[in-house]
Protein backbone atom coordinates (compact mmCIF):
# COMPACT_ATOMS: atom_id res chain seq x y z
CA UNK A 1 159.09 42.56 133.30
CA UNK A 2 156.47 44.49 135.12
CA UNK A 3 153.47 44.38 133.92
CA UNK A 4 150.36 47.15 133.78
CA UNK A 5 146.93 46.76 133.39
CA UNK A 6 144.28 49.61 132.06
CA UNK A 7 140.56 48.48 132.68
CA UNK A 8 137.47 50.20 131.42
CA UNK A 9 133.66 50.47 131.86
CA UNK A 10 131.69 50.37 128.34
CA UNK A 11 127.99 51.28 128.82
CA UNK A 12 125.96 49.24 125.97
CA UNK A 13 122.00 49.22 125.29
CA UNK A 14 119.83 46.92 123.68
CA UNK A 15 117.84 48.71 121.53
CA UNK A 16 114.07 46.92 121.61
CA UNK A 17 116.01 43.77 123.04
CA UNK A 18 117.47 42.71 120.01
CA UNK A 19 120.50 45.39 119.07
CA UNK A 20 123.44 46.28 121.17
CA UNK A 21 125.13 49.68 120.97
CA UNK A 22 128.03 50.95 122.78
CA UNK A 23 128.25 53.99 124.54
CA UNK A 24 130.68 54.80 126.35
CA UNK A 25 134.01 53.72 128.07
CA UNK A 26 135.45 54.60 131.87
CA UNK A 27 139.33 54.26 132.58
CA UNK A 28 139.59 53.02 135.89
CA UNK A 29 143.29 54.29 136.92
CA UNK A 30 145.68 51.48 137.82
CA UNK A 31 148.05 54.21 139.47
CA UNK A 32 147.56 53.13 143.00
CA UNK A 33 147.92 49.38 142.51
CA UNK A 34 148.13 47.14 139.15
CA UNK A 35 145.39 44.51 138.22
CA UNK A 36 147.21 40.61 138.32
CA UNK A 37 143.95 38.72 137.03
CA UNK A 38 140.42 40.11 137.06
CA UNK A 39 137.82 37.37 137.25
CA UNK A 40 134.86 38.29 139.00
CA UNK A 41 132.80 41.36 139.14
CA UNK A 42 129.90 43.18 140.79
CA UNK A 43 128.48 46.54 141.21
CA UNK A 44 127.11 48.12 144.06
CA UNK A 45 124.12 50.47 144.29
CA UNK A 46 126.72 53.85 144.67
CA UNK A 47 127.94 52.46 141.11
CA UNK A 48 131.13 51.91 142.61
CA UNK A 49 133.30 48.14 141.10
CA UNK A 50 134.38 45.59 142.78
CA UNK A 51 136.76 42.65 140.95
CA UNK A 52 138.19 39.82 142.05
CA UNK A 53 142.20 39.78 141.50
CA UNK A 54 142.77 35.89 141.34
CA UNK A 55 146.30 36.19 141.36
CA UNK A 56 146.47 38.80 144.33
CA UNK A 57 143.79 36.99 146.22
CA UNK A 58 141.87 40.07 146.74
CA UNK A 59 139.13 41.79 146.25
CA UNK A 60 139.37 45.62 144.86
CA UNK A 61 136.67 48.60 144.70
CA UNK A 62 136.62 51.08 142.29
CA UNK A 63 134.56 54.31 142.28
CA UNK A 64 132.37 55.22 138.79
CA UNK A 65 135.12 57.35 138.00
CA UNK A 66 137.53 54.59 138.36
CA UNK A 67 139.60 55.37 141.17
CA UNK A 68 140.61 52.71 143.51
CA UNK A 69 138.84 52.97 146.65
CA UNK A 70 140.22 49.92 148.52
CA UNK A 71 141.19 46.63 148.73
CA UNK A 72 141.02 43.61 151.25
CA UNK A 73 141.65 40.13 151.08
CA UNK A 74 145.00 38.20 150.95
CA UNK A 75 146.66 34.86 150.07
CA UNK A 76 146.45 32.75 153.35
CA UNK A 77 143.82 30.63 156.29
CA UNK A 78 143.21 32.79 158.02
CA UNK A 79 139.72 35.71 157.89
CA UNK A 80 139.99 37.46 155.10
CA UNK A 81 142.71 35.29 153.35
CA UNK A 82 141.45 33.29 150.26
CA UNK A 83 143.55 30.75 147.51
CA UNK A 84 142.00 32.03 143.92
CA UNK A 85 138.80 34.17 145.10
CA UNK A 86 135.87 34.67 142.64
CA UNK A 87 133.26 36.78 143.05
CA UNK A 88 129.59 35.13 141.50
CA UNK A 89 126.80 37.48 143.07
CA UNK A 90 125.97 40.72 144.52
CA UNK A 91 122.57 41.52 145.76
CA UNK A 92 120.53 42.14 148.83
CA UNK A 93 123.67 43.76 150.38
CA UNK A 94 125.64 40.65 150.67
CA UNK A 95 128.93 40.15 148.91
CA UNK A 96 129.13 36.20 147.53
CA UNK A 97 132.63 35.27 147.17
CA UNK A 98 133.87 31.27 146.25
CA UNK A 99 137.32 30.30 146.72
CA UNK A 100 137.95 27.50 143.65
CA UNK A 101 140.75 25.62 145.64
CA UNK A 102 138.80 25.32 148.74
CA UNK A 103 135.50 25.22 147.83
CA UNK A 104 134.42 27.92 150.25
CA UNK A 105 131.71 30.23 149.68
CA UNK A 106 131.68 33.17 152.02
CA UNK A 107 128.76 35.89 152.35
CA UNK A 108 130.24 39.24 153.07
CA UNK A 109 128.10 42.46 153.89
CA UNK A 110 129.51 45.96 154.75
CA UNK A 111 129.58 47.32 158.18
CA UNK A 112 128.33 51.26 159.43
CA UNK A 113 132.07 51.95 158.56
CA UNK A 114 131.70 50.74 154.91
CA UNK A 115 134.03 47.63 155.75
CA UNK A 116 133.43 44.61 154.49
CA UNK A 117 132.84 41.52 156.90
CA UNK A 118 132.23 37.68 156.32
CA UNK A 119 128.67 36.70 158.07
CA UNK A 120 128.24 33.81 156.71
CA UNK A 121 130.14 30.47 155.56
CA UNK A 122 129.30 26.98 154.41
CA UNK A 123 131.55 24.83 152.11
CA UNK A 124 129.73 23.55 148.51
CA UNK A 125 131.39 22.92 145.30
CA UNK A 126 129.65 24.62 142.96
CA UNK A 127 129.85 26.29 139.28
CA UNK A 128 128.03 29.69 139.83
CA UNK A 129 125.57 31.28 142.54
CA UNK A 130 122.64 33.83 142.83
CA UNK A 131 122.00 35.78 146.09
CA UNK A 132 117.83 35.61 146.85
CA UNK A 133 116.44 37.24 149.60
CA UNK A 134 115.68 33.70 151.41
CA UNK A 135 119.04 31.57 150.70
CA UNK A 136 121.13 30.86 147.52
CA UNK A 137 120.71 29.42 144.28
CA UNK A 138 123.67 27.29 143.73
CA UNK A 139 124.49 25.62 140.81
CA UNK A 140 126.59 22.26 141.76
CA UNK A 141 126.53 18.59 141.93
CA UNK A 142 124.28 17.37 145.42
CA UNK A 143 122.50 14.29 145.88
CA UNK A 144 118.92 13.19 148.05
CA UNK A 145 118.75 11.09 150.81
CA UNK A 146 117.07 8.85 148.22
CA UNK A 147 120.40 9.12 146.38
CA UNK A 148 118.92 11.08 143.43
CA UNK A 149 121.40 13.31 141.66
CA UNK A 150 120.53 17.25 140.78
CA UNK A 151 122.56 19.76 139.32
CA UNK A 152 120.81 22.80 140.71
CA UNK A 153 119.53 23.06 144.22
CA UNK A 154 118.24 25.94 146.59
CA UNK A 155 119.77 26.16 150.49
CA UNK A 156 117.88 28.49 152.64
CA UNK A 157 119.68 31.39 154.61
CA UNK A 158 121.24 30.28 158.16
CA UNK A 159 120.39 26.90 157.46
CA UNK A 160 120.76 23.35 155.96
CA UNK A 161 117.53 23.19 154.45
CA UNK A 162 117.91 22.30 150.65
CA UNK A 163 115.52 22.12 147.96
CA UNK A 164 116.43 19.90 145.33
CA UNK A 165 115.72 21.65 141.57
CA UNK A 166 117.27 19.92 137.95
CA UNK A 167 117.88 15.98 138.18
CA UNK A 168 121.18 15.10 137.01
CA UNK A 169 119.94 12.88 134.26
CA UNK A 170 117.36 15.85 132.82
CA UNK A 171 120.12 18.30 133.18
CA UNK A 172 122.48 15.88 130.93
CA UNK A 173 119.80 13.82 128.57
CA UNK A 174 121.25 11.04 129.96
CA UNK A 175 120.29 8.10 131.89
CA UNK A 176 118.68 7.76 135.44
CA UNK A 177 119.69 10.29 138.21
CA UNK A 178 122.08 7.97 140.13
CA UNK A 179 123.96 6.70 137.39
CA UNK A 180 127.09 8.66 137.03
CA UNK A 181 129.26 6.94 134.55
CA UNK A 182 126.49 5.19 132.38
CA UNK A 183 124.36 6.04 129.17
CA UNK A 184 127.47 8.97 128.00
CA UNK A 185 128.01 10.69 130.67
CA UNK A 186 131.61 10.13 130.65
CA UNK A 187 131.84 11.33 126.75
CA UNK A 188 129.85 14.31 127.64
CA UNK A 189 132.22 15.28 130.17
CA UNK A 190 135.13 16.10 127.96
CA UNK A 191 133.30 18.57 126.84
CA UNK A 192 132.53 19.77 130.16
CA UNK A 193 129.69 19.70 132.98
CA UNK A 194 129.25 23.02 134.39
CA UNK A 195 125.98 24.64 135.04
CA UNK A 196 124.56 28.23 135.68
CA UNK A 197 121.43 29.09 136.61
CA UNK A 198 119.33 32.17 137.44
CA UNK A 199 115.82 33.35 138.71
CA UNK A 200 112.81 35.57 138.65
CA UNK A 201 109.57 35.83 140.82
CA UNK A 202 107.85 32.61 138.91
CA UNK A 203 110.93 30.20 137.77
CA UNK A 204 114.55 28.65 138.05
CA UNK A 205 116.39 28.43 135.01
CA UNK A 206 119.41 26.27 133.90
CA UNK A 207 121.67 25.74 131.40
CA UNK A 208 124.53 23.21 130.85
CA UNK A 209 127.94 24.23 129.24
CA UNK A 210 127.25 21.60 126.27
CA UNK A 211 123.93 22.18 124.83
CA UNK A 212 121.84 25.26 123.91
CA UNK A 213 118.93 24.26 126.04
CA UNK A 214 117.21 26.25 128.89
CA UNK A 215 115.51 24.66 131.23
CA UNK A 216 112.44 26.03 133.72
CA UNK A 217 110.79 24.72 137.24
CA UNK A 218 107.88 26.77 138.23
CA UNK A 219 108.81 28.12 141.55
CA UNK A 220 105.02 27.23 142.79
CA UNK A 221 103.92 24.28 140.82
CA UNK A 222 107.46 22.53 140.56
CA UNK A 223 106.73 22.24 136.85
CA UNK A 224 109.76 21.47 134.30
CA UNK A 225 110.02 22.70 130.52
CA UNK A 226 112.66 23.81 127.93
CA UNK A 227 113.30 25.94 125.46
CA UNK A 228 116.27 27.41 123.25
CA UNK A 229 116.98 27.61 119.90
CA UNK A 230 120.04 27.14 118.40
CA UNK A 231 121.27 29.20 115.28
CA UNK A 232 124.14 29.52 112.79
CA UNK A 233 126.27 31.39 115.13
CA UNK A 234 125.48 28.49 117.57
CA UNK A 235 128.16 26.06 117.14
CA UNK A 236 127.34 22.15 118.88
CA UNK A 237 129.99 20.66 121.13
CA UNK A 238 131.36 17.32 119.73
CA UNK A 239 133.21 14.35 121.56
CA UNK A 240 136.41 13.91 119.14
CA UNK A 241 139.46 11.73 119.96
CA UNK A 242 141.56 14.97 119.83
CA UNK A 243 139.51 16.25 122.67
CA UNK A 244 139.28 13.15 124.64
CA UNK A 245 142.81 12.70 124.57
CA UNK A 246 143.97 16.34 125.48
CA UNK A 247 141.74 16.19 128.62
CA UNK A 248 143.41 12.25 129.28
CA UNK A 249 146.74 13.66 129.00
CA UNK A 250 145.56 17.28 130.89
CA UNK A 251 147.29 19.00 127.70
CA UNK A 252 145.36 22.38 128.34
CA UNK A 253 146.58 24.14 125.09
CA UNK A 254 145.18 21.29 123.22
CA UNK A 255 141.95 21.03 125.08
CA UNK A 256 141.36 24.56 124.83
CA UNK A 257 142.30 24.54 120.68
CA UNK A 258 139.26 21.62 120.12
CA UNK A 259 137.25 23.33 122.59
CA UNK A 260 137.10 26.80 120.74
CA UNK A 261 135.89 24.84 118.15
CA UNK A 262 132.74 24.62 119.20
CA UNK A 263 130.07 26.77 121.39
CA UNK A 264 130.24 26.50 125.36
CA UNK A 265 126.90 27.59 127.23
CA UNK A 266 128.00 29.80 130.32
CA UNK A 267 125.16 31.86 131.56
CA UNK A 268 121.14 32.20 131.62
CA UNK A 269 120.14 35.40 132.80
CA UNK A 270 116.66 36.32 133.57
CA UNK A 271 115.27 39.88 133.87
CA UNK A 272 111.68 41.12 134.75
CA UNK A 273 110.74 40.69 130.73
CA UNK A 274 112.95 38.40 129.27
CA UNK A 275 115.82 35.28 129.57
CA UNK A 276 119.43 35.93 127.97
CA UNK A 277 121.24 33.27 127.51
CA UNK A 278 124.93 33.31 126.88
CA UNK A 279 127.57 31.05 125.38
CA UNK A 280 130.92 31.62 124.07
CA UNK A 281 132.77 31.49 120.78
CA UNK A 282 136.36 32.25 119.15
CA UNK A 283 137.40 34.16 117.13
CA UNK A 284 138.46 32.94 113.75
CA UNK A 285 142.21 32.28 114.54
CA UNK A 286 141.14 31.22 118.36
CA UNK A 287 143.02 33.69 119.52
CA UNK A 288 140.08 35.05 122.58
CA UNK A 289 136.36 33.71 123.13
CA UNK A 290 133.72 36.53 123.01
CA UNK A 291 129.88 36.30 124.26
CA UNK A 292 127.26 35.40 121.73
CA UNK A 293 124.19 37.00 123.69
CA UNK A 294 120.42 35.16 122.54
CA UNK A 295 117.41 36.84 124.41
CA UNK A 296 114.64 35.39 124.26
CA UNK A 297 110.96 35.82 125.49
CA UNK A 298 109.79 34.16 128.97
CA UNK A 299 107.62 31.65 127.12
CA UNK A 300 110.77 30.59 124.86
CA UNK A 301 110.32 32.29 121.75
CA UNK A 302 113.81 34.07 120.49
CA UNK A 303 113.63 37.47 119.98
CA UNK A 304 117.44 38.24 118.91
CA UNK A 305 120.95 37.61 119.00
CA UNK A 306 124.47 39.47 118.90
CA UNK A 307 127.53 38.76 118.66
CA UNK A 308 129.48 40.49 121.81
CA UNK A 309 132.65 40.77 119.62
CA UNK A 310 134.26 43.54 121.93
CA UNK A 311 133.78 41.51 125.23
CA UNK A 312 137.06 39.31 124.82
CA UNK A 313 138.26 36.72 127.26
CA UNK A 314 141.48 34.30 126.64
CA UNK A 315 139.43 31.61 127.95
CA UNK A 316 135.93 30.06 127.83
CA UNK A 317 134.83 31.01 131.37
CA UNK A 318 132.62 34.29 131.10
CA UNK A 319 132.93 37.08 133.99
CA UNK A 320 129.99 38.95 134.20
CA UNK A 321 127.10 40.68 136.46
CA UNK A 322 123.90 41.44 135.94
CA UNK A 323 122.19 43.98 138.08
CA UNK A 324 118.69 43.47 138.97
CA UNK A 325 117.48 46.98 139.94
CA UNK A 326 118.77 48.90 136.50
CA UNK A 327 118.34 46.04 134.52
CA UNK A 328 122.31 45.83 133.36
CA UNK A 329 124.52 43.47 132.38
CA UNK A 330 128.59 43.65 132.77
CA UNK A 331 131.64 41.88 131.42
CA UNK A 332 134.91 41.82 132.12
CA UNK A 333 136.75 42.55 128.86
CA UNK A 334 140.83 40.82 128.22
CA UNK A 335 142.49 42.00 125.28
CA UNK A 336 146.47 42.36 124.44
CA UNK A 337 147.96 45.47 123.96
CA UNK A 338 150.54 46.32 121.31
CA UNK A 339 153.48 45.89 123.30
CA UNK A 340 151.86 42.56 124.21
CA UNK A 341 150.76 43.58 127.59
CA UNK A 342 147.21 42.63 128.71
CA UNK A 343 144.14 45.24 129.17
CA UNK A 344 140.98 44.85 130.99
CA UNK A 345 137.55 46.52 130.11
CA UNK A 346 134.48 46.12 131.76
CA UNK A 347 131.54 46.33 129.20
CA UNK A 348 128.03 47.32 130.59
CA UNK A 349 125.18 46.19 128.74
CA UNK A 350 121.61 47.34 129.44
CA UNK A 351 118.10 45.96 128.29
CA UNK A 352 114.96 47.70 127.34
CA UNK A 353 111.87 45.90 126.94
């Protein structure tokens, strides 16, 4: 059965940082060539969209009134040809896209012709990347020569110059920095070990997927702090047998049932004003996950919190952008149709101070 896909653009705005309102929604036409999986997203500065199609191994542009503008990208080896391609970052005029299977992260930027063109590669497996006008902000597993282990780290632009950020055993709670497998670090990944991270002009910030806490390193001093604060729609991760064995036994409906029990950190977001932190819930009858959005001040103090209910995804991985020039934030949307096809939305999101 052939199947279509309709995707749309909400505009949101969060009134005095703490509401969110939406305002309107943009069809982007599917008559030229169907959606197979939308995961990633960005948006340039002529407000046209870009996705990654996971399924199609490309990567599609979209104008702001939603027609398809082009595609490029394929299943393959070769240039151009990617396994499941995800798009993490936009910014500076280079294009960040990581293939999952290969752990490849290429660096695209557009041409006098408007064509996109790789122009930079280096291999790194990693959970999420920003774009910074010096290098990249990776979030990933590296080690020291010293044999220290961090979950964040900086690599500077044309080179292998790293700069180490969030130990391993901070990042976790647990343990020393080399010692993978001791002090619960195998109980804590069932739950999972992914982290995201962002920046501004004075810090780094982290989060892990299994605890609400945000963590800062001064950009000058190399200072470390924390902050979050979790609430009632903030639901703790817990280690059961059920979820422990459905990850032993790679039973992913299982896993994913005791997961959406509980709350799963996926992003920290940090504008000129303030840090958003997001983490996903289900729905009552686990049917989707949807965005819980805190926002909080840059010394820590929470200043609201809403529950993204329209932003659906069938999973707990979160797709979203956030532009740094307009201040925006967008998701990508999944919901099921009637006639039990599946429709994509992209939901825009903007902060005022």
């Amino acid at each position: 059965m052939k199947i279509f896909f309709t995707l749309f653009l909400s505009v949101f705005s969060i009134v005095h940082a703490e509401s969110i309102r939406l305002q309107t929604k943009i069809h982007l036409s599917q008559d030229k060539e169907i959606i197979e999986n939308a995961e990633g997203l960005a948006i340039l500065e002529s407000s046209d969209i870009i996705i990654s199609d996971t399924i199609a191994a490309s990567i599609k542009t979209y104008d702001s009134r939603g027609r398809l503008l082009n595609r490029f990208g394929r299943r393959g080896q070769g240039p151009n040809e990617f396994s499941v391609p995800d798009i993490l970052d936009y910014a500076e005029g280079k294009l960040a896209i990581y293939d999952w299977d290969r752990d490849k992260i290429s660096i695209y930027s557009q041409n006098k012709a408007g064509q996109w063109e790789e122009t930079e590669r280096f291999n790194a497996s990693i959970d999420d990347l920003k774009i910074m006008n010096n290098g990249y902000l990776l979030s990933g597993p590296t080690a020291d020569k010293a044999g220290g282990r961090f979950r964040g780290f900086f690599k500077h632009s044309g080179n292998s110059v790293i700069e180490f950020l969030f130990p391993f055993n901070e990042m976790y709670g647990i343990g020393r920095a080399g010692a993978v497998n001791s002090n619960g670090f195998k109980e804590i990944a069932d739950i999972g070990i992914q982290t995201y991270s962002d920046f501004d002009a004075q810090a780094f910030y982290s989060v892990w997927t299994g605890a609400l806490v945000v963590h800062r390193r001064d950009r000058i001093t190399g200072k470390t702090s924390k902050f979050g604060q979790p609430t009632a729609a903030y639901r703790p991760p817990k280690v059961t047998p059920a979820l422990t064995r459905a990850k032993r036994e790679r039973k992913l409906d299982m896993y994913y049932k005791e997961v959406g029990k509980f709350s799963t950190l996926r992003k920290v977001i940090a504008s000129k004003k303030l840090v958003i932190v997001l983490f996903m819930n289900s729905d009552p009858g686990r049917d989707y996950f949807y965005s819980v959005a805190q926002i909080y001040s840059k010394d820590g103090r929470l200043l609201g919190e809403s529950a993204l209910t329209e932003s659906k995804c069938p999973h707990t991985r979160i797709s979203c952008y956030f532009d740094r020039k307009d201040e925006s934030l967008y998701f990508i949307s999944t919901a099921i149709s009637p006639d039990g096809e599946p429709d994509y939305s992209i939901h825009r999101y903007v902060i005022i101070p």
